[in-house]
N, C-alpha and C. Protein backbone atom coordinates (compact mmCIF):
# COMPACT_ATOMS: atom_id res chain seq x y z
N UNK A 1 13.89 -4.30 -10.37
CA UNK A 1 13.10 -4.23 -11.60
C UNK A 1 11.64 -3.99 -11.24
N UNK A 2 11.21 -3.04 -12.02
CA UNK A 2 9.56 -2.97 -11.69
C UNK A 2 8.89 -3.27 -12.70
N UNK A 3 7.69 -3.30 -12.98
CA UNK A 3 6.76 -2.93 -13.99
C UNK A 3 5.20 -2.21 -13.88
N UNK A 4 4.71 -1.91 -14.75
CA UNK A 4 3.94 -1.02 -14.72
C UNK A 4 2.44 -1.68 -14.57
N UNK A 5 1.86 -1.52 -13.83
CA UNK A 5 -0.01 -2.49 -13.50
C UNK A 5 -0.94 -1.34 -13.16
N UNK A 6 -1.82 -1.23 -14.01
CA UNK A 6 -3.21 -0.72 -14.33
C UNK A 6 -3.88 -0.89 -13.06
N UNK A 7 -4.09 -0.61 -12.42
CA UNK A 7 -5.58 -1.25 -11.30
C UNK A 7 -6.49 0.31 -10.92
N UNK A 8 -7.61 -0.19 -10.88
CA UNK A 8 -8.78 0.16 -10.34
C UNK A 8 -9.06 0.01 -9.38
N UNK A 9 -9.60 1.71 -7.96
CA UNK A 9 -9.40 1.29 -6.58
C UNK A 9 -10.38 1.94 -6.60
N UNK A 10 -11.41 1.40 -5.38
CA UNK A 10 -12.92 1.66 -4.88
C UNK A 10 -12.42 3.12 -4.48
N UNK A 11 -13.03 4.49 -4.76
CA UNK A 11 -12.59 5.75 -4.08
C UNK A 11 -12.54 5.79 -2.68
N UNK A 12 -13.40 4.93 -1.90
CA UNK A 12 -13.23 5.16 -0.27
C UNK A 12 -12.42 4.62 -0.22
N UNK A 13 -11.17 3.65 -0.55
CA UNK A 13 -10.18 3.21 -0.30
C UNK A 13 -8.90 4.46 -0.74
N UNK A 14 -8.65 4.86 -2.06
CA UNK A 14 -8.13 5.60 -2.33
C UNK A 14 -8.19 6.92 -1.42
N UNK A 15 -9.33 6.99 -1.20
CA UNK A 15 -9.66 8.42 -0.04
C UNK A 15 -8.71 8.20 1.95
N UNK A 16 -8.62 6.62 1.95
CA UNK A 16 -7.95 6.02 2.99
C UNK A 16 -6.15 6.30 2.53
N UNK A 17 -5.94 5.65 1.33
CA UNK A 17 -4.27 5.65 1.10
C UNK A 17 -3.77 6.91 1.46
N UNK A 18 -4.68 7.77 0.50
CA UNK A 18 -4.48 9.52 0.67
C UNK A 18 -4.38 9.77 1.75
N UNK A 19 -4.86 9.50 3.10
CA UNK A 19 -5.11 10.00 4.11
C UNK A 19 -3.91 9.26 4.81
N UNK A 20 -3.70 8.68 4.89
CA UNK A 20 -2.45 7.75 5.30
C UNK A 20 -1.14 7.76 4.80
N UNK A 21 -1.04 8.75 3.16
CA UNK A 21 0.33 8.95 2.94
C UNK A 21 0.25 9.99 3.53
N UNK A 22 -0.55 11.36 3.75
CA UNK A 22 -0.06 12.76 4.34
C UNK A 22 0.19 12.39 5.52
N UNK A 23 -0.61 11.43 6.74
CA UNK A 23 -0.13 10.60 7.94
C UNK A 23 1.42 10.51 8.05
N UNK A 24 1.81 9.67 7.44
CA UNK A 24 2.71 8.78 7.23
C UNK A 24 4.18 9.97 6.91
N UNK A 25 3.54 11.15 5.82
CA UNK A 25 4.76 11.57 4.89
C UNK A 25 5.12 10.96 3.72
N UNK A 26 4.56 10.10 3.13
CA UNK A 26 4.90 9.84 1.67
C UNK A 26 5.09 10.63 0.56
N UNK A 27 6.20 10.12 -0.19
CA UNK A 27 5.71 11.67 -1.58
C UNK A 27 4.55 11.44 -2.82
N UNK A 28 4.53 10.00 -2.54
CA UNK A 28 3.46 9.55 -4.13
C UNK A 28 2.44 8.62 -2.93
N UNK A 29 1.34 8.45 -4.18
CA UNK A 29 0.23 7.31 -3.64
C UNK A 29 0.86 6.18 -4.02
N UNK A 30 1.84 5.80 -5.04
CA UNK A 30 2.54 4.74 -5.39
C UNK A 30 3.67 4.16 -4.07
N UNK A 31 4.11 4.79 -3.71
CA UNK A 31 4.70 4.50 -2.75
C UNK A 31 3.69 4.29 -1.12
N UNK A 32 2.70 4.97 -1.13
CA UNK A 32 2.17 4.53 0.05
C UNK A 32 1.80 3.12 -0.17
N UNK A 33 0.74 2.60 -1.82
CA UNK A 33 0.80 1.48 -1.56
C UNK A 33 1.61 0.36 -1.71
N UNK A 34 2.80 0.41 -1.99
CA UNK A 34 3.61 -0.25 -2.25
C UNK A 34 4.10 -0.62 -0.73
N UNK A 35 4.13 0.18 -0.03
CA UNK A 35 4.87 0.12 1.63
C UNK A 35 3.32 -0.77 1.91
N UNK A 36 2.30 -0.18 1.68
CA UNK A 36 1.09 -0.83 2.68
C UNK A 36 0.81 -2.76 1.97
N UNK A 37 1.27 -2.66 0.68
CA UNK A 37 1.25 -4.22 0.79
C UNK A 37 2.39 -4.82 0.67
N UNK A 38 3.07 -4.31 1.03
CA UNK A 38 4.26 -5.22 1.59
C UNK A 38 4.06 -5.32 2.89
N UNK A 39 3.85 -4.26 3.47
CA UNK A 39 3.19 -4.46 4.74
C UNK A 39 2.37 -5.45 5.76
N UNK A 40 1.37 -5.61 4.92
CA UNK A 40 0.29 -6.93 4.77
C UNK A 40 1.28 -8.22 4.65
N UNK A 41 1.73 -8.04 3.74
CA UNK A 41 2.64 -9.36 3.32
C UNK A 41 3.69 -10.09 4.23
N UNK A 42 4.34 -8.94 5.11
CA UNK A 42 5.06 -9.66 6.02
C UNK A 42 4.08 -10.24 7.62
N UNK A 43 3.36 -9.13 7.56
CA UNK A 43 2.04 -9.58 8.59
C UNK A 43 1.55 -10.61 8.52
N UNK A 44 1.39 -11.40 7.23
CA UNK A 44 0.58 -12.38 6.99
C UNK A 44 1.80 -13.76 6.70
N UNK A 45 2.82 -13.04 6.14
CA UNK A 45 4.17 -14.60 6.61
C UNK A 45 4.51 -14.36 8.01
N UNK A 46 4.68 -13.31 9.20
CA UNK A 46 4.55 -13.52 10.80
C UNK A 46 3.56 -14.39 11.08
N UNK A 47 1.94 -14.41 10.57
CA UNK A 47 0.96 -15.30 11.42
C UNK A 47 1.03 -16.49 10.89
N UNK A 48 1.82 -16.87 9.72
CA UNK A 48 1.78 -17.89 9.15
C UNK A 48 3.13 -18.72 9.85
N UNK A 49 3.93 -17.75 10.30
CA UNK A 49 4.94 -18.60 11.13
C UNK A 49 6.19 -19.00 9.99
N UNK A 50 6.02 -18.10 9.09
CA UNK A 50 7.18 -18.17 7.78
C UNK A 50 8.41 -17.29 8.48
């Protein structure tokens, strides 16, 4: 199940995702960030020792 969230991103960040889905191969910016904070998320339950 998903849903749909509005957000507002500083352009030098957005100018980073962009640059990191053609990196990467992504087909959407939705999907790059979706991979990049989940990403974070397991990084941060590894240092937490979860």
């Amino acid at each position: 199940m998903s849903q749909v969230l509005n957000m507002r991103y500083p352009k030098e960040l957005l100018k980073r995702i962009d640059e990191f889905k053609e990196k990467k191969g992504f087909t959407t910016r939705t999907q790059t960030i979706i991979y990049l904070i989940q990403y974070a998320l397991e990084q941060s339950d590894n240092r937490d020792g979860k």
